[in-house]
C-alpha atoms as a PDB file:
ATOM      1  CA  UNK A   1       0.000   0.000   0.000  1.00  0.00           C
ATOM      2  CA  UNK A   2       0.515   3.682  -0.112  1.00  0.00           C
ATOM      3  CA  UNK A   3       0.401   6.883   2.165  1.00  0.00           C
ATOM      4  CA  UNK A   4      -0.974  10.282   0.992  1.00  0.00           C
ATOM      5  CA  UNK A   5      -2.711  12.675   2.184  1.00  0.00           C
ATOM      6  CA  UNK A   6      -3.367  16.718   1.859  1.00  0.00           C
ATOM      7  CA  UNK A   7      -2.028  18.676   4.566  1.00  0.00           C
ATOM      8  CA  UNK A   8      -3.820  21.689   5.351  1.00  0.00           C
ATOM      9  CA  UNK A   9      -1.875  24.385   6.882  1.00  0.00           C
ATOM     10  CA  UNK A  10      -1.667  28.013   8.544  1.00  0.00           C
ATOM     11  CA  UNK A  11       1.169  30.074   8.491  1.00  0.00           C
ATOM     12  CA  UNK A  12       1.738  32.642  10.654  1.00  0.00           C
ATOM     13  CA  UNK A  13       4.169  35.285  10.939  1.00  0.00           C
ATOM     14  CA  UNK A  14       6.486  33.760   8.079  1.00  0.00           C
ATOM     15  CA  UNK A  15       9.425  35.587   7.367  1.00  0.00           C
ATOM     16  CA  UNK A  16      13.226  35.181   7.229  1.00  0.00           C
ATOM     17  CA  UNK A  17      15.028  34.061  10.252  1.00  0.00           C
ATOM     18  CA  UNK A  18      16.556  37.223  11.347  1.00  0.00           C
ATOM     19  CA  UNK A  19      13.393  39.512  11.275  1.00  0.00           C
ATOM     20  CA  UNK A  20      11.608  39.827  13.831  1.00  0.00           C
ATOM     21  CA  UNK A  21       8.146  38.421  14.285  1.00  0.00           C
ATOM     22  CA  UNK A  22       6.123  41.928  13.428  1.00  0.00           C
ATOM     23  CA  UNK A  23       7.328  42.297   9.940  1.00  0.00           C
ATOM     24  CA  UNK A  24       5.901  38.123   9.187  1.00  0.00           C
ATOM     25  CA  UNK A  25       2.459  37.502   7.224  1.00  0.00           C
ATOM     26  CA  UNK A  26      -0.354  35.121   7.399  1.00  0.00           C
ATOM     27  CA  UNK A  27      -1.497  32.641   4.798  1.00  0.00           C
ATOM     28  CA  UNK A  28      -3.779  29.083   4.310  1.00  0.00           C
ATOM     29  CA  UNK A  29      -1.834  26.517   1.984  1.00  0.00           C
ATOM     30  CA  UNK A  30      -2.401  22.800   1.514  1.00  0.00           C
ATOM     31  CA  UNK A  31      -0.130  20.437   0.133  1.00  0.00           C
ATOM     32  CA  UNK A  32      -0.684  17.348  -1.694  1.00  0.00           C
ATOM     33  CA  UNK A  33       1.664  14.829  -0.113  1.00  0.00           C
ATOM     34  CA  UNK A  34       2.672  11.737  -1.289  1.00  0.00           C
ATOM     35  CA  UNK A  35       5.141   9.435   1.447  1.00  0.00           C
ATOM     36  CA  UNK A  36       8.638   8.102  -0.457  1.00  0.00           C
ATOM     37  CA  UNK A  37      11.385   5.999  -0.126  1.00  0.00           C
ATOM     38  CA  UNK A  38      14.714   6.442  -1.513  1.00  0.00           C
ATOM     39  CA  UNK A  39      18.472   5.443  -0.985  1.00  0.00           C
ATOM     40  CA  UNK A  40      21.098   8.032  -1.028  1.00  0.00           C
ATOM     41  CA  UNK A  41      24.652   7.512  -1.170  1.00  0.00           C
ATOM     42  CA  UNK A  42      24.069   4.065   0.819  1.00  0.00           C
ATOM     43  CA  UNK A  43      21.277   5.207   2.983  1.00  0.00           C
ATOM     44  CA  UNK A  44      17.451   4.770   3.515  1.00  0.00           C
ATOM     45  CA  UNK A  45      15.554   8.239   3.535  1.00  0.00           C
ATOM     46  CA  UNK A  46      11.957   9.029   3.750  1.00  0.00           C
ATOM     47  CA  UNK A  47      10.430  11.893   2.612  1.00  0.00           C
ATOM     48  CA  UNK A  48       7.057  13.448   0.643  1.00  0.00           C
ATOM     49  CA  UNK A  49       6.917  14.025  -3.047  1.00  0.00           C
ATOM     50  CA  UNK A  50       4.396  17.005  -3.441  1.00  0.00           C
ATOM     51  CA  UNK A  51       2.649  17.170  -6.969  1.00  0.00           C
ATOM     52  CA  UNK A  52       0.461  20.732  -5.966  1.00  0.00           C
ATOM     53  CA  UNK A  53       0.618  23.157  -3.905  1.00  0.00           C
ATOM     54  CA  UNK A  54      -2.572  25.626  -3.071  1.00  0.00           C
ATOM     55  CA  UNK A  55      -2.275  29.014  -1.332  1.00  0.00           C
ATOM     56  CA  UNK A  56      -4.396  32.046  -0.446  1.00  0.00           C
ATOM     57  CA  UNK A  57      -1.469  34.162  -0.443  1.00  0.00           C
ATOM     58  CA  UNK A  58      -0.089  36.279  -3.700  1.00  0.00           C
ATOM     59  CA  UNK A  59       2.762  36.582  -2.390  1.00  0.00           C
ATOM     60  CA  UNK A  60       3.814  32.508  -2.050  1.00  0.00           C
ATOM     61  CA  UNK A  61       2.118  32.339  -5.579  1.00  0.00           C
ATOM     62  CA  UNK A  62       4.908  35.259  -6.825  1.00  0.00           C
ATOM     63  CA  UNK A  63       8.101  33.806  -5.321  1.00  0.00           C
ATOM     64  CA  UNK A  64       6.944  30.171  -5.704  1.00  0.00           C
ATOM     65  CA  UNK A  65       9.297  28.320  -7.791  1.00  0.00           C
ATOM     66  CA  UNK A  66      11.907  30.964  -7.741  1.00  0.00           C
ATOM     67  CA  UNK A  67      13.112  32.208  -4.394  1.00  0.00           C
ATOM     68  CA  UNK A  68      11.001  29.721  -2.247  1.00  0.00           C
ATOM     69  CA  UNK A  69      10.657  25.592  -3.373  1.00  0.00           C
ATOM     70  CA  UNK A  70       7.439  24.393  -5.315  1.00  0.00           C
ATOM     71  CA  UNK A  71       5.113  26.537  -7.749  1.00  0.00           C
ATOM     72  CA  UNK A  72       2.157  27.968  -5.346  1.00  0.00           C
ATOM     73  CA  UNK A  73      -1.394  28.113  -7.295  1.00  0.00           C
ATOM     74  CA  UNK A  74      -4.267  30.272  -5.913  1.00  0.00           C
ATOM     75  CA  UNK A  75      -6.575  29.630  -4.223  1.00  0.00           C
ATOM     76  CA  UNK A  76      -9.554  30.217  -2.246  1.00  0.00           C
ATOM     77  CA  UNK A  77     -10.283  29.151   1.376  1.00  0.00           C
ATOM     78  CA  UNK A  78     -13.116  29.146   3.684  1.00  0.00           C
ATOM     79  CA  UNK A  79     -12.177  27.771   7.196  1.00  0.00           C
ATOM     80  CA  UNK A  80     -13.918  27.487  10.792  1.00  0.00           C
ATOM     81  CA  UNK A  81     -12.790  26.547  13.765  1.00  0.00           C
ATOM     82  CA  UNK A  82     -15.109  26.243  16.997  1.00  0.00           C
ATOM     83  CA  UNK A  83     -14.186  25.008  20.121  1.00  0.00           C
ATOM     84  CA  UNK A  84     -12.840  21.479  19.231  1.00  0.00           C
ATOM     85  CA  UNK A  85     -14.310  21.670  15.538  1.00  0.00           C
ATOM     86  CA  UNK A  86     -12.742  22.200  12.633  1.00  0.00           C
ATOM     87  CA  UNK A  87     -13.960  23.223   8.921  1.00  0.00           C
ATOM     88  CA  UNK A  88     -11.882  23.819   5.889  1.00  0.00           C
ATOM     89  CA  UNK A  89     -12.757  24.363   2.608  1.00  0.00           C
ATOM     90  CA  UNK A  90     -10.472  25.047  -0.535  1.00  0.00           C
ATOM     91  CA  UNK A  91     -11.523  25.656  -4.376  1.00  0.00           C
ATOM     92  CA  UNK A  92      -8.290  26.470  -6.671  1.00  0.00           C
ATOM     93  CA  UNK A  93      -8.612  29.722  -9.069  1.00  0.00           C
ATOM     94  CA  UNK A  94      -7.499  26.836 -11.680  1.00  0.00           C
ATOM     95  CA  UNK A  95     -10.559  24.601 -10.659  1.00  0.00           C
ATOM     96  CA  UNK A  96      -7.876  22.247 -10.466  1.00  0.00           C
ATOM     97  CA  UNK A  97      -7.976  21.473  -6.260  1.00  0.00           C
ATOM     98  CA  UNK A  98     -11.148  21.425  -4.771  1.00  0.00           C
ATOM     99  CA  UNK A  99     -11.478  20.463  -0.887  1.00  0.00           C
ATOM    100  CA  UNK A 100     -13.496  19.878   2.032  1.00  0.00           C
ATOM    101  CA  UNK A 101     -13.180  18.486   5.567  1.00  0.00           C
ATOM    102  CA  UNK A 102     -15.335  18.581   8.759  1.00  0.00           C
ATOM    103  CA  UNK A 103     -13.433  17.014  11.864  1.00  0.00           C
ATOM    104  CA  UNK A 104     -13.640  17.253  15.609  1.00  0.00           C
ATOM    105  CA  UNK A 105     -10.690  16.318  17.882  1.00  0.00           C
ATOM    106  CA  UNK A 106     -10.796  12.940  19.385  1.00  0.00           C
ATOM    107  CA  UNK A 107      -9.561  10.591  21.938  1.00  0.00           C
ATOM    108  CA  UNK A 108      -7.849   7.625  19.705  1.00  0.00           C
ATOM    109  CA  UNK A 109      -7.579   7.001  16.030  1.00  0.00           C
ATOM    110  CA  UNK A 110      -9.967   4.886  13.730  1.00  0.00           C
ATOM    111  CA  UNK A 111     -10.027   1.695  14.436  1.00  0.00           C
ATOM    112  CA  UNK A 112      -9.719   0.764  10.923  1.00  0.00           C
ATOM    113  CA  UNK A 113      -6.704   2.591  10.909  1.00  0.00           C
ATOM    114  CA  UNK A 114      -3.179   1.190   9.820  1.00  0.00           C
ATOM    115  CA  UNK A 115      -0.956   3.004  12.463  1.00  0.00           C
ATOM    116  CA  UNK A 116      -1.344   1.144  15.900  1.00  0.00           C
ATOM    117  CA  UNK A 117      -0.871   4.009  17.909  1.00  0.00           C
ATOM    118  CA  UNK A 118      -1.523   7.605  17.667  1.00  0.00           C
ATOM    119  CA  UNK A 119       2.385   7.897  18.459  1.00  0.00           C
ATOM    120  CA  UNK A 120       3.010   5.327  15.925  1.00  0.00           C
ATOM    121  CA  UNK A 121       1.280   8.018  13.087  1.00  0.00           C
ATOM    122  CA  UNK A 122       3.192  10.608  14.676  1.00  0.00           C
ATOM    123  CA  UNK A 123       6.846   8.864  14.437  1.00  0.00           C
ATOM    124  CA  UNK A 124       5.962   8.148  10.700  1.00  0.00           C
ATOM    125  CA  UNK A 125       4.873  11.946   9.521  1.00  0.00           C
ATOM    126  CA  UNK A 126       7.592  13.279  11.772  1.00  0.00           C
ATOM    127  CA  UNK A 127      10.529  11.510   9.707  1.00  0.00           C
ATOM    128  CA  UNK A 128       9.049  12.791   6.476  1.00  0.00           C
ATOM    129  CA  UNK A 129      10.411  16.083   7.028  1.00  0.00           C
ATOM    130  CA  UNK A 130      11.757  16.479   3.382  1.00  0.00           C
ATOM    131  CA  UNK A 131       9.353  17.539   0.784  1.00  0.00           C
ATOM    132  CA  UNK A 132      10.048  17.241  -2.802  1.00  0.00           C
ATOM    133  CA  UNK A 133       7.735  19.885  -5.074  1.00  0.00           C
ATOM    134  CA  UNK A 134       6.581  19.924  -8.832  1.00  0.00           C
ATOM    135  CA  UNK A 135       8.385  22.940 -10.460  1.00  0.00           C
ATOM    136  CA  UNK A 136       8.159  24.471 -13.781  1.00  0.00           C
ATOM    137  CA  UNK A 137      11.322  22.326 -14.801  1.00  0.00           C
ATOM    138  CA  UNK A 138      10.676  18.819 -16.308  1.00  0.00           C
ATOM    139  CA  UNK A 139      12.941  16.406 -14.293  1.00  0.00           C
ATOM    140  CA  UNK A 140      12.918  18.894 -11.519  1.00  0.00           C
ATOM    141  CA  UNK A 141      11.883  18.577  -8.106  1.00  0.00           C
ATOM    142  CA  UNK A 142      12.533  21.786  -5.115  1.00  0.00           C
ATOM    143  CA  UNK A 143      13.157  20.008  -2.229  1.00  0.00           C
ATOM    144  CA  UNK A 144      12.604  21.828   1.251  1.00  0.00           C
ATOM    145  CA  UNK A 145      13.208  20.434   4.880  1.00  0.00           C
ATOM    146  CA  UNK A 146      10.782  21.046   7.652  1.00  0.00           C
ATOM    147  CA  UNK A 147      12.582  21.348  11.453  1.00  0.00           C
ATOM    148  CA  UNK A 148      10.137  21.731  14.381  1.00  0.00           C
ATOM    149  CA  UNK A 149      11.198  23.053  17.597  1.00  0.00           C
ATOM    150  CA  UNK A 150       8.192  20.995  19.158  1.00  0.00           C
ATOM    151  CA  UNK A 151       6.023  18.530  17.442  1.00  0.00           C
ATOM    152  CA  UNK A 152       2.445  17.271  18.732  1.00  0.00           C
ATOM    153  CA  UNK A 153      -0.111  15.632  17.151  1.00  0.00           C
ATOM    154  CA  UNK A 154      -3.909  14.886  17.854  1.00  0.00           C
ATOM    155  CA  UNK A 155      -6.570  12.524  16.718  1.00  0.00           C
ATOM    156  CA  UNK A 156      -9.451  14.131  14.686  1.00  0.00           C
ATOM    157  CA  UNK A 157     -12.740  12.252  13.704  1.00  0.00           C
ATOM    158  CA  UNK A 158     -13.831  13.330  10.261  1.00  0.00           C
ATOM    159  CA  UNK A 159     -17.306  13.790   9.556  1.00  0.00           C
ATOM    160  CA  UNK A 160     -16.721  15.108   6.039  1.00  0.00           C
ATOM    161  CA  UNK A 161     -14.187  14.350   3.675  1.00  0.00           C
ATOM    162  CA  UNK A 162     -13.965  15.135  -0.032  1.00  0.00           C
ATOM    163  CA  UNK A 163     -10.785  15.662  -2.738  1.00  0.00           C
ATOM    164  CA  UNK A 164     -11.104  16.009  -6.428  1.00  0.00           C
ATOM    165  CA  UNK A 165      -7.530  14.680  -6.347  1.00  0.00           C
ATOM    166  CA  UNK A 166      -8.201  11.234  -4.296  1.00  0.00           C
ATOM    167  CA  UNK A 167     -11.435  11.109  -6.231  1.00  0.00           C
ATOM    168  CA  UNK A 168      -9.889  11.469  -9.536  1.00  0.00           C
ATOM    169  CA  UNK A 169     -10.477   8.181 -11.027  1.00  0.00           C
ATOM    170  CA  UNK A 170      -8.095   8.524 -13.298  1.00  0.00           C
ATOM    171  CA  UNK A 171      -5.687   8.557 -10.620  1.00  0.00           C
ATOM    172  CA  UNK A 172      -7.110   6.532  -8.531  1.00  0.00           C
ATOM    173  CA  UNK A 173      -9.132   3.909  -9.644  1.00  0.00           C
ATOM    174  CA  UNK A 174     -12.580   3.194  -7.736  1.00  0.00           C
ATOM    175  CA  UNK A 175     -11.939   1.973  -4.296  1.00  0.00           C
ATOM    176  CA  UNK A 176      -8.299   1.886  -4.231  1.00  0.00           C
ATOM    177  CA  UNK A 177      -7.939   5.091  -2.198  1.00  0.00           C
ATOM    178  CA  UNK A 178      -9.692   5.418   1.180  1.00  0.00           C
ATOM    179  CA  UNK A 179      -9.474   7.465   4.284  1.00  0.00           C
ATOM    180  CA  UNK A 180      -7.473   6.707   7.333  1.00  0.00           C
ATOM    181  CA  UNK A 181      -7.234   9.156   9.818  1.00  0.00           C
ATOM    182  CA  UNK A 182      -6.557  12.595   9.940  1.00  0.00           C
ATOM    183  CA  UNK A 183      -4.746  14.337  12.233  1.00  0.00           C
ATOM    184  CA  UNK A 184      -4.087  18.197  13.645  1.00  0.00           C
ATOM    185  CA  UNK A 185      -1.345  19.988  15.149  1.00  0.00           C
ATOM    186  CA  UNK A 186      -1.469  23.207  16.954  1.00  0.00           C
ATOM    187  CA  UNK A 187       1.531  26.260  18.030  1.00  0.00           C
ATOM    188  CA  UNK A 188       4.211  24.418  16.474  1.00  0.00           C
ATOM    189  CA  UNK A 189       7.075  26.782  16.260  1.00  0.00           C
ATOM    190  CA  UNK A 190       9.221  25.798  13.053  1.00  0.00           C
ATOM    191  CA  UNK A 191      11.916  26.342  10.127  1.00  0.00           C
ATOM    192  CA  UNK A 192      12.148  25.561   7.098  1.00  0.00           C
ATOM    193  CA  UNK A 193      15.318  25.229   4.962  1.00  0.00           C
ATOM    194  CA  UNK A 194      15.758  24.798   1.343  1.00  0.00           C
ATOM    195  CA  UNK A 195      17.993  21.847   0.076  1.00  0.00           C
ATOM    196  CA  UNK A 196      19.528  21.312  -3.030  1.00  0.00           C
ATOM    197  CA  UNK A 197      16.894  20.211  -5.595  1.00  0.00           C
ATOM    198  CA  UNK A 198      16.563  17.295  -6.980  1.00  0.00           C
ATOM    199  CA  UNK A 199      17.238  16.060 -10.461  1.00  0.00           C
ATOM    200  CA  UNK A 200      16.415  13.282 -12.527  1.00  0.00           C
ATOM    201  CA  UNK A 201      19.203  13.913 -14.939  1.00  0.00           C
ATOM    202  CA  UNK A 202      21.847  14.911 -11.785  1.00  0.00           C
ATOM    203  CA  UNK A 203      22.992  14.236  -8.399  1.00  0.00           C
ATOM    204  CA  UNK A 204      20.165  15.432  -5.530  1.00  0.00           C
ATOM    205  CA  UNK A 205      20.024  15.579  -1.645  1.00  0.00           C
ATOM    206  CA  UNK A 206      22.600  17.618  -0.644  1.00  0.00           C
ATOM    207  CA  UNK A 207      22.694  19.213   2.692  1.00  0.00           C
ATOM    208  CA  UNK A 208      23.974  22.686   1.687  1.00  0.00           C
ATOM    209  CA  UNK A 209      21.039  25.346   2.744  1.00  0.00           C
ATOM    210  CA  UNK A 210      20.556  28.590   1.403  1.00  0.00           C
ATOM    211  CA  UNK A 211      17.621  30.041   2.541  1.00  0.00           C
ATOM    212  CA  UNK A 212      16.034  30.190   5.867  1.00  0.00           C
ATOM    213  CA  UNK A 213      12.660  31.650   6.799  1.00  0.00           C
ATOM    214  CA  UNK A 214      10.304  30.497   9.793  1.00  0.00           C
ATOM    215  CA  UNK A 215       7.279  30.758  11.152  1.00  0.00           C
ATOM    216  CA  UNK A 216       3.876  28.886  13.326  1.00  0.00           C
ATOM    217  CA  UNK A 217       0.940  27.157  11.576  1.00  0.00           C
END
């Protein structure tokens, strides 16, 4: 089998390393994720290929695939959030990405689940902290590497669920993609740093970084 999912995510007060929080902006992204395996220079690695990126910001959409990893499409979001509650819905200027969940936090995971734990699901989305994006480059992949200062997850049940990417039978064919749990993560304080892209035609995964914002979703 295979893990993907979409994760939906705030930013807040994104902005290069060395300014301070004040001069940081807001924005609602989701991320088509794929999990991968690869070896690299003798050694296993785990990481997320990401075929689309959505954003409500202009901004991510304008540097996008030039001075930040992966090409950022438009889009727009409606989300809600009461109490323990959760609502988030996405339709793409492109009518390409179209999305809607309902959840509520809960105690455990789905029992049809296949983590065995909740800390199980957490150790596996944890270690896929590089993401490999779709750029305007055939062969081409940006590759950027997540680093949380503190990392919590929680259980959600979801009482509404709809993609037009999972339920693209052309992609996937009836029945072979279903739901398995969902999960949410709140005040995480974070970095990201951009890695060396990755190239079907030359070497990839090198360590060297060159750009460093941060931010909290």
């Amino acid at each position: 089998m295979g893990i993907a999912g979409i994760c939906l995510i705030r930013l807040k007060q994104l902005r290069p390393r060395l300014l301070p929080a004040l001069l940081g902006f807001s924005s609602e992204n989701a991320a088509h994720r794929i999990a991968v395996e690869w070896e690299e220079h003798g050694q296993h690695r785990e990481g997320v290929y990401i075929p689309r990126r959505d954003t409500s910001s202009q901004f991510n959409i304008l540097i996008g695939g030039r001075l930040f990893p992966g090409v950022h499409h438009h889009a727009s979001f409606q989300v809600r959030e009461e109490d323990e509650f959760f609502s988030v819905q996405l339709a793409s200027d492109d009518r390409e990405t179209r999305v809607t969940v309902e959840a509520r936090v809960a105690s455990h995971l789905p029992e049809h689940s296949i983590f065995a734990s909740l800390e199980e699901a957490s150790a596996f989305f944890e270690h896929g902290s590089l993401g490999y994006s779709v750029t305007n480059q055939v062969g081409k992949l940006d590759c950027l590497e997540l680093r949380c200062r503190n990392w919590k997850v929680e259980p959600l049940q979801v009482t509404k669920a709809q993609s037009s990417f999972f339920e693209d039978l052309r992609r996937f064919p009836s029945g072979s993609a279903k739901l398995d749990c969902a999960l949410l993560m709140r005040a995480i304080r974070h970095e990201w740093y951009v890695r060396e892209p990755f190239s079907s035609t030359g070497s990839e995964g090198s360590t060297k970084s060159v750009h460093v914002p941060t931010g909290s979703p």
